[in-house]
PDB file of N, CA and C in Angstrom:
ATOM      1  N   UNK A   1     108.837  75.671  87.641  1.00  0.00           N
ATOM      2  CA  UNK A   1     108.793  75.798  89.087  1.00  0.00           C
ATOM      3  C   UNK A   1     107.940  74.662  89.651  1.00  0.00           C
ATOM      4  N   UNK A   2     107.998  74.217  90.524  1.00  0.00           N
ATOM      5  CA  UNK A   2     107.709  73.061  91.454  1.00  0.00           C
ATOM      6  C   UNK A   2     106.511  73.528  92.316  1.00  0.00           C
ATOM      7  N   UNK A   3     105.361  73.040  92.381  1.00  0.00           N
ATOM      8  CA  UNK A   3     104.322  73.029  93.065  1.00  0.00           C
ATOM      9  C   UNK A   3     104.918  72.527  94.849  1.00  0.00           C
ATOM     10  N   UNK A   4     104.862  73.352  95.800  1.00  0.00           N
ATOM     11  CA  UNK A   4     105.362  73.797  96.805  1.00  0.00           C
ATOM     12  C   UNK A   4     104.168  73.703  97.849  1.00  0.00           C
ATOM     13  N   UNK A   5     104.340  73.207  99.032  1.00  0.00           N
ATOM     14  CA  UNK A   5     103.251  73.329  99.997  1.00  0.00           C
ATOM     15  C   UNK A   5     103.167  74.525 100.601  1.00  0.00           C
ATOM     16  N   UNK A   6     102.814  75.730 101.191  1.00  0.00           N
ATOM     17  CA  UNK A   6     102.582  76.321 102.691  1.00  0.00           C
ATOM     18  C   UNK A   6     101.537  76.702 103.114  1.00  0.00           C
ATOM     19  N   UNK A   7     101.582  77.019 104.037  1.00  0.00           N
ATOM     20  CA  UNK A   7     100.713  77.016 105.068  1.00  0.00           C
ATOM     21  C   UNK A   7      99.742  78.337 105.269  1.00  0.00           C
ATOM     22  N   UNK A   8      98.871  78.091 104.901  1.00  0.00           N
ATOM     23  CA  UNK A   8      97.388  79.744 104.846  1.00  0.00           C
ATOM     24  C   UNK A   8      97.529  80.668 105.887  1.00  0.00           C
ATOM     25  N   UNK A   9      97.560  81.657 105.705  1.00  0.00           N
ATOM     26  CA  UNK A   9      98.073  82.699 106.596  1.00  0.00           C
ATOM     27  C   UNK A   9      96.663  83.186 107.677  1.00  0.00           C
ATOM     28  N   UNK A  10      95.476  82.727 106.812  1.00  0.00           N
ATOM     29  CA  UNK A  10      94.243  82.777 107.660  1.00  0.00           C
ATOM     30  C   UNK A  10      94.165  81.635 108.977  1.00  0.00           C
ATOM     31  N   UNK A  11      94.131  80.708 108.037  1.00  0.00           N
ATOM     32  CA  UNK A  11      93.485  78.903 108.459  1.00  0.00           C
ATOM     33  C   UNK A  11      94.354  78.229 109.053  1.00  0.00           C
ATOM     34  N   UNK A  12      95.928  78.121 108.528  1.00  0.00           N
ATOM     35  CA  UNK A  12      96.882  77.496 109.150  1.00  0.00           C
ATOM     36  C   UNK A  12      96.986  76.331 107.798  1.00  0.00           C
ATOM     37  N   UNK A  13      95.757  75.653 107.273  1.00  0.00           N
ATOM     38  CA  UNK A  13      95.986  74.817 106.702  1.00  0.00           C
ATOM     39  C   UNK A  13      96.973  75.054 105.212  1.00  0.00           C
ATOM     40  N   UNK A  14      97.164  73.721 105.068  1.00  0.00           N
ATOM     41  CA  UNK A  14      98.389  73.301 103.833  1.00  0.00           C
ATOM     42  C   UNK A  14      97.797  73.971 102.790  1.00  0.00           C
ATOM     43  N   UNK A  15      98.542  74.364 101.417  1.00  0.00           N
ATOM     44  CA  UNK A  15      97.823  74.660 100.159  1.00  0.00           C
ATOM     45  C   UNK A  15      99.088  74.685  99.325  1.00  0.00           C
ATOM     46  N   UNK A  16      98.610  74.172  98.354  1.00  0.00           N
ATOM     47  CA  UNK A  16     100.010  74.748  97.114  1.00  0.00           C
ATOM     48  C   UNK A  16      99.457  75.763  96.092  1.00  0.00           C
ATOM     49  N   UNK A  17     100.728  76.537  96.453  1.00  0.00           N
ATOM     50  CA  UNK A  17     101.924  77.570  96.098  1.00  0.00           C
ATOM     51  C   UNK A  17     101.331  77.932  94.468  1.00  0.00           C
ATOM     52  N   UNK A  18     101.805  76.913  93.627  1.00  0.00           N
ATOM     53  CA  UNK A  18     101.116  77.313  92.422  1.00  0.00           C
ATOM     54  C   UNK A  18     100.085  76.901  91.749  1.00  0.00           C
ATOM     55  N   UNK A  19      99.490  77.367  90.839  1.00  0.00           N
ATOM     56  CA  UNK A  19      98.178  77.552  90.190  1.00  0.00           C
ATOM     57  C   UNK A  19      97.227  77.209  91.155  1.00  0.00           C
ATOM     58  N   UNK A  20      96.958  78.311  92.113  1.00  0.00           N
ATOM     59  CA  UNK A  20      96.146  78.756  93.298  1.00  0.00           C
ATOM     60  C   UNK A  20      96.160  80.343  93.143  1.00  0.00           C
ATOM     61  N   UNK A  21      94.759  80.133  92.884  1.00  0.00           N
ATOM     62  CA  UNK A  21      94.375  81.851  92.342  1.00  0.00           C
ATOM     63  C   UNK A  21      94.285  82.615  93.587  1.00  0.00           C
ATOM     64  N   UNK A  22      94.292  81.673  95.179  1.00  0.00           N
ATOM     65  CA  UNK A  22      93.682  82.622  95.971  1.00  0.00           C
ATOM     66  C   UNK A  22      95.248  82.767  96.833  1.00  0.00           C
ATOM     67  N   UNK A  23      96.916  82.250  96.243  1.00  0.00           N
ATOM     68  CA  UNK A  23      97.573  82.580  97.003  1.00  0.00           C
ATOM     69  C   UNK A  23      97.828  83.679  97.609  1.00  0.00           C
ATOM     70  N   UNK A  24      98.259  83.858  99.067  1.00  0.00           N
ATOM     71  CA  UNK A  24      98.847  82.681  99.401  1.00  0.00           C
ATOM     72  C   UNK A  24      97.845  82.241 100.335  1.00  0.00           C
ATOM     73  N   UNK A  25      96.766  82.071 100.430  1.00  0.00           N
ATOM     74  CA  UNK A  25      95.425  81.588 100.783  1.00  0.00           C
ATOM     75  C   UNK A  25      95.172  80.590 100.702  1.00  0.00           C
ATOM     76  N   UNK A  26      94.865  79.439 101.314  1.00  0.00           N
ATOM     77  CA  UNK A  26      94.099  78.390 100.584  1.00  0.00           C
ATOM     78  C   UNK A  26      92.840  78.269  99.854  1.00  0.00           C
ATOM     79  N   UNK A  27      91.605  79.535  99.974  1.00  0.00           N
ATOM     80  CA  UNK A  27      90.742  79.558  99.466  1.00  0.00           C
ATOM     81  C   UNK A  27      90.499  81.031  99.336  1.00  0.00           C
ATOM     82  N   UNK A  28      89.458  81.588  98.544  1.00  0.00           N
ATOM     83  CA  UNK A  28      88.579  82.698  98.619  1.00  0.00           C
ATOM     84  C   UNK A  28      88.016  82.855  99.772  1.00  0.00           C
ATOM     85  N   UNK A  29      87.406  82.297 100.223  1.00  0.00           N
ATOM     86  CA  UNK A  29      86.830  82.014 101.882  1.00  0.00           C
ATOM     87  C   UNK A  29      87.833  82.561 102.605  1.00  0.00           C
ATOM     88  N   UNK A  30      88.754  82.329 103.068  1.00  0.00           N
ATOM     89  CA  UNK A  30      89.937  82.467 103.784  1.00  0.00           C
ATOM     90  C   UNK A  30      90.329  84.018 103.215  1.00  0.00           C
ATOM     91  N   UNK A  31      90.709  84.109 101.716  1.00  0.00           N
ATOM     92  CA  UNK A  31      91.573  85.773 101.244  1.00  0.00           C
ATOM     93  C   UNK A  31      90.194  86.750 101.752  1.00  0.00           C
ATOM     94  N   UNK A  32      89.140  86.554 101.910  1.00  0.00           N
ATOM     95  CA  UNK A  32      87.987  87.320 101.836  1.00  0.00           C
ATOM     96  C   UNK A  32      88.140  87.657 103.170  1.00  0.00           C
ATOM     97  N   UNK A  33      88.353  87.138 104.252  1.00  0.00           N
ATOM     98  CA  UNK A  33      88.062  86.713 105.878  1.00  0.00           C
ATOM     99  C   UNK A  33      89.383  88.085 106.147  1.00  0.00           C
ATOM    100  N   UNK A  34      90.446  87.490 105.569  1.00  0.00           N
ATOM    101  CA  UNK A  34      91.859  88.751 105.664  1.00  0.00           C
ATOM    102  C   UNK A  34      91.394  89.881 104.984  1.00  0.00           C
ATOM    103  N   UNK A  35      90.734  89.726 103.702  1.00  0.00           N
ATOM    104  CA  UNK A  35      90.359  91.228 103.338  1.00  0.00           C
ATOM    105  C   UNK A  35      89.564  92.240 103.960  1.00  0.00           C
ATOM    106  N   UNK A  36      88.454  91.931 104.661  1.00  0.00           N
ATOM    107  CA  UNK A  36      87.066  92.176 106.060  1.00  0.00           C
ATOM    108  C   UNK A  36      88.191  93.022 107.364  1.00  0.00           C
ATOM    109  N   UNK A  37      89.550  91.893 107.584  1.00  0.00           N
ATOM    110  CA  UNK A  37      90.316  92.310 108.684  1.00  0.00           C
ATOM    111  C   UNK A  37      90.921  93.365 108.506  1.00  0.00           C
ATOM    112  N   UNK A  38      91.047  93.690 107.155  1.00  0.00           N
ATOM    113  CA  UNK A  38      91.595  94.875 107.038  1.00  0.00           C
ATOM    114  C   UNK A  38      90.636  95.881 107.077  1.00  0.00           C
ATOM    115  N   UNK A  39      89.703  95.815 106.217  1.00  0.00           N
ATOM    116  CA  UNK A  39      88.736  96.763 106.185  1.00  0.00           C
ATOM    117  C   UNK A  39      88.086  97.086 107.187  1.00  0.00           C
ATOM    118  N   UNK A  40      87.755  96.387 108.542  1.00  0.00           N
ATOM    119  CA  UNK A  40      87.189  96.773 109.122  1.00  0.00           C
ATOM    120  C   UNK A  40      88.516  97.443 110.946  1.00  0.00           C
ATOM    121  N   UNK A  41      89.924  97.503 109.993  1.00  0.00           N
ATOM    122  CA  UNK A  41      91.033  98.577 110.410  1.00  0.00           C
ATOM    123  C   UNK A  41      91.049  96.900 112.171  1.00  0.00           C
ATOM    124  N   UNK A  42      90.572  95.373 111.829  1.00  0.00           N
ATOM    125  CA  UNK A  42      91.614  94.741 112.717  1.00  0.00           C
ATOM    126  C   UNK A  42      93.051  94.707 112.882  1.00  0.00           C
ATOM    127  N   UNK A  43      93.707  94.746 111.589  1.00  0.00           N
ATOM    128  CA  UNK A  43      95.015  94.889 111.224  1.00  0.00           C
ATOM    129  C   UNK A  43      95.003  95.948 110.543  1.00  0.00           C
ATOM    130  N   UNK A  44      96.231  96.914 110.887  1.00  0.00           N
ATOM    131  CA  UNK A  44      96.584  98.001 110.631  1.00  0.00           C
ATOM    132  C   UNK A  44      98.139  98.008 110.357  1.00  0.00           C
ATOM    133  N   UNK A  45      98.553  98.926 109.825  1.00  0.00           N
ATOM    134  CA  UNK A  45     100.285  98.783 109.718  1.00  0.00           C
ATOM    135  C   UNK A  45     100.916 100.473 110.343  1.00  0.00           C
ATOM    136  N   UNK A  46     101.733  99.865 110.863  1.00  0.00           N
ATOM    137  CA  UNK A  46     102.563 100.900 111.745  1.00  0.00           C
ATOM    138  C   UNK A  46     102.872 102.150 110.711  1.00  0.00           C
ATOM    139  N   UNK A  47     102.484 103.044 110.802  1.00  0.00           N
ATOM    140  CA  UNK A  47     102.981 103.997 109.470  1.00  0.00           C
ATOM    141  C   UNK A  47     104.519 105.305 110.118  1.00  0.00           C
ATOM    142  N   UNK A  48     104.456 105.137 111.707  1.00  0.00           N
ATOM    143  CA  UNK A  48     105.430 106.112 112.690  1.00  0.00           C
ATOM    144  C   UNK A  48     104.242 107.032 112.863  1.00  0.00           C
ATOM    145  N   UNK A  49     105.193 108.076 113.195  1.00  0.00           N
ATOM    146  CA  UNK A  49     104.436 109.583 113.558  1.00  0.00           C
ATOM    147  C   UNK A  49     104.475 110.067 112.229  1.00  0.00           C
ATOM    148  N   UNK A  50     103.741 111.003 111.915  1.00  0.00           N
ATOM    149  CA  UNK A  50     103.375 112.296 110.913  1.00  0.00           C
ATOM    150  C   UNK A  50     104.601 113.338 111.120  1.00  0.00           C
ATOM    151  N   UNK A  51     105.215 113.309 110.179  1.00  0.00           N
ATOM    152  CA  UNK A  51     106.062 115.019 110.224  1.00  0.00           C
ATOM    153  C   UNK A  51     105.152 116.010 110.717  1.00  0.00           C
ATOM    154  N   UNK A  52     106.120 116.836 111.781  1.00  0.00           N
ATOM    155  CA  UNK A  52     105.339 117.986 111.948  1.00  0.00           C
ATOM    156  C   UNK A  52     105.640 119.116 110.896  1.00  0.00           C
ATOM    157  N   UNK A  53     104.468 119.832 110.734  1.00  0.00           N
ATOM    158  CA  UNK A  53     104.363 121.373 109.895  1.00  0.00           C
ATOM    159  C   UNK A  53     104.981 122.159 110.444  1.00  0.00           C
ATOM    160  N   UNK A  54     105.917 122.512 109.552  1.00  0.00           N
ATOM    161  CA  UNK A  54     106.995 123.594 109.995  1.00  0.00           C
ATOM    162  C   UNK A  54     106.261 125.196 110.071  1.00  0.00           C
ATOM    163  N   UNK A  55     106.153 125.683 111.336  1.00  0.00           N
ATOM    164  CA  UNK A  55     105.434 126.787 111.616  1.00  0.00           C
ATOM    165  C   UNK A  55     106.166 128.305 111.130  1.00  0.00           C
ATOM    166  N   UNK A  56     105.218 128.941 110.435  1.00  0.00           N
ATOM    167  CA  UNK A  56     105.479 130.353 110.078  1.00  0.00           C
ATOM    168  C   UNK A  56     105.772 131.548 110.807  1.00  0.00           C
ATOM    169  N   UNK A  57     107.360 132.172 110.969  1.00  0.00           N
ATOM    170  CA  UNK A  57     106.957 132.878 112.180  1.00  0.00           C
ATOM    171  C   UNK A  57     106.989 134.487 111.518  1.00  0.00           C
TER     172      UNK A  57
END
């Protein structure tokens, strides 16, 4: 496979694709910065509504 440019999903900047431990990141710095965004619930993912509990009558 071919060492490939794109573009850091944090930073914007260039990085290649393979043997880059922090893809698709350009750095640890950067995967760490997205990991914080999650954890601290900036980005969240749409999960819908909750089924409702079917009530006992």
């Amino acid at each position: 496979m071919n060492n490939f440019e794109i573009n850091c999903p944090q930073c914007g900047k260039k990085t290649i694709w393979n043997e880059n431990p922090s893809r698709p990141f350009c750095s640890e710095r950067c995967r760490m910065i997205d990991l914080g965004c999650w954890a601290s619930e900036e980005y969240s993912v749409d999960g819908g509504r909750a089924p409702q509990a079917e009530q006992d009558s």
